[in-house]
C-alpha atoms as a PDB file:
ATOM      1  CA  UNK A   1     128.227 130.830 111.483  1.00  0.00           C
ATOM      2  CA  UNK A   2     128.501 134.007 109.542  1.00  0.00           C
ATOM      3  CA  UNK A   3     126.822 137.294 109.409  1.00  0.00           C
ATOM      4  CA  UNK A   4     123.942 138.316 111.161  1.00  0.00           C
ATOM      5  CA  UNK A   5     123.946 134.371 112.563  1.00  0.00           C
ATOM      6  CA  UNK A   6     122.029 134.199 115.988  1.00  0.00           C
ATOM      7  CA  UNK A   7     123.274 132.151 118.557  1.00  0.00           C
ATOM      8  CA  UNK A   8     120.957 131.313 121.797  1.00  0.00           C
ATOM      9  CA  UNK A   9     121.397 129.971 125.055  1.00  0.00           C
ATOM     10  CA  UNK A  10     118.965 129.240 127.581  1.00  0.00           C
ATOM     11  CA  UNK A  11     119.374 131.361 130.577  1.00  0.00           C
ATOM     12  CA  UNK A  12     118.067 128.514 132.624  1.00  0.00           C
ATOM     13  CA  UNK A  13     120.550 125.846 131.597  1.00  0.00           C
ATOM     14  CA  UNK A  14     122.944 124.515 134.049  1.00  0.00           C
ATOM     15  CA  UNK A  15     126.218 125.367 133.376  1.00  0.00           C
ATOM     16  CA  UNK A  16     124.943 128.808 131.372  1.00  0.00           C
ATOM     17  CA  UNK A  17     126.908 131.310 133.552  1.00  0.00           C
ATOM     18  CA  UNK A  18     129.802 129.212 133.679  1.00  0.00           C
ATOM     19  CA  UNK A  19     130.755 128.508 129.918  1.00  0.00           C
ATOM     20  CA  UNK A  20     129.143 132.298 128.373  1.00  0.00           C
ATOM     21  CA  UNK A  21     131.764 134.594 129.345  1.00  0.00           C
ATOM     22  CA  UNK A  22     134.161 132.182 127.597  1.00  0.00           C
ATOM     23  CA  UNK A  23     132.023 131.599 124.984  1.00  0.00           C
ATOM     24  CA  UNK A  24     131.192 135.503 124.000  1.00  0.00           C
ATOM     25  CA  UNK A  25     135.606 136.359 124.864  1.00  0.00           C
ATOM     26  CA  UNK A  26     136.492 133.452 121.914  1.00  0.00           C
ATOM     27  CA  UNK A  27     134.145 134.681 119.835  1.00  0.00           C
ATOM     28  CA  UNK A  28     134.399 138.079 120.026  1.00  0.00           C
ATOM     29  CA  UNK A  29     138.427 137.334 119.745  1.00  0.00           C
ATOM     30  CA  UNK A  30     137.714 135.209 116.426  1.00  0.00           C
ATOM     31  CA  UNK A  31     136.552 138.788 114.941  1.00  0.00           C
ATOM     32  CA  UNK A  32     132.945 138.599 116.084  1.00  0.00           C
ATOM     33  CA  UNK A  33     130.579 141.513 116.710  1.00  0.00           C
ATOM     34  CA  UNK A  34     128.328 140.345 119.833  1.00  0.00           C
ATOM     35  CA  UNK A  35     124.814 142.562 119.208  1.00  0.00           C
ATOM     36  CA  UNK A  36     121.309 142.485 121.256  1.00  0.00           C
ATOM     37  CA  UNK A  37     118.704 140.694 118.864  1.00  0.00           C
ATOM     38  CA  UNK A  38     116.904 143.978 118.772  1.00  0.00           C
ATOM     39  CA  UNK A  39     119.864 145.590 116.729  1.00  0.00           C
ATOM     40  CA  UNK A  40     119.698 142.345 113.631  1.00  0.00           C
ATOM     41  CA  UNK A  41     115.991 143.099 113.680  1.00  0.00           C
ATOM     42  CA  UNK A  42     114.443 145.558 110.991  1.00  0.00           C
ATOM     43  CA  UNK A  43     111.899 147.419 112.782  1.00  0.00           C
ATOM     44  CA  UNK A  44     110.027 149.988 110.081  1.00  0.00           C
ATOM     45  CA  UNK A  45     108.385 148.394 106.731  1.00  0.00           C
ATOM     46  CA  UNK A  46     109.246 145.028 107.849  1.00  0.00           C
ATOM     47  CA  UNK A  47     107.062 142.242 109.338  1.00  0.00           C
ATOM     48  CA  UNK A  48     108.691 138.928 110.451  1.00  0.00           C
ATOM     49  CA  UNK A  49     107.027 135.986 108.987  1.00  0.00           C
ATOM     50  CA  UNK A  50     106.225 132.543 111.110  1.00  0.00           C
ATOM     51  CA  UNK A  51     109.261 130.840 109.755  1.00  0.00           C
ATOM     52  CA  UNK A  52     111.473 134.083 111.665  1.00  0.00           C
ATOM     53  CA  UNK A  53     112.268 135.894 108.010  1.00  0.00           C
ATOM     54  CA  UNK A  54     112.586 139.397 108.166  1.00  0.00           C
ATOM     55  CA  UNK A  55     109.918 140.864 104.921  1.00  0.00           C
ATOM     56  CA  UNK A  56     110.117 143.976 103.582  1.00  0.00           C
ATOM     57  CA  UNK A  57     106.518 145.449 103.452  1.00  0.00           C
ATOM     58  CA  UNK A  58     107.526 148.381 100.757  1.00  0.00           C
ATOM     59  CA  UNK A  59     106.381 147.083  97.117  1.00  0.00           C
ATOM     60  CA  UNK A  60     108.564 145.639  95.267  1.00  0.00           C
ATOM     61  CA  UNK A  61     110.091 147.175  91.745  1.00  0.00           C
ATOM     62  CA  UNK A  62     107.960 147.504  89.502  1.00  0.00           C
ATOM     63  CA  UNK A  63     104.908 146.739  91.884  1.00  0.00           C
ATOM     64  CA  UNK A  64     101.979 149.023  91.705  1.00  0.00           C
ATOM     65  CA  UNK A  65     100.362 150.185  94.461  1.00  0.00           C
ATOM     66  CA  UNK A  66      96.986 150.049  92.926  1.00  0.00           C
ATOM     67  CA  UNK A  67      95.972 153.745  93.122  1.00  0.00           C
ATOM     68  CA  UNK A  68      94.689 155.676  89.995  1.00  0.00           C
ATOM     69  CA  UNK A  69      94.207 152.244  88.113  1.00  0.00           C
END
């Protein structure tokens, strides 16, 4: 695990209320930040890909944009 890692559990599993609060206290006392999804997520010039990778959608250095060619 390291930054910006994403952990999920399924809120239907069995024992998913009992072992979470635990979970979320150890790692949050092993110097973890806990964060909604929506926080990790770039949300302007960005468009996430079918593999889940965050890409940027300014051009890249050195890039033209086409205009006045």
């Amino acid at each position: 695990m390291g930054n910006g890692s994403i952990i999920l559990f399924h809120n239907n599993a069995q024992h998913v209320l009992e072992y979470l609060p635990q979970v979320l206290e150890n790692l949050r006392n092993s110097g973890y930040e806990v964060v909604k999804i929506d926080d990790l997520i770039y949300h302007e010039d960005y468009h996430i890909d079918n593999n889940g990778i965050q890409i940027s959608d300014a051009p890249s250095a050195g890039e033209s944009s086409g205009e006045g060619a």
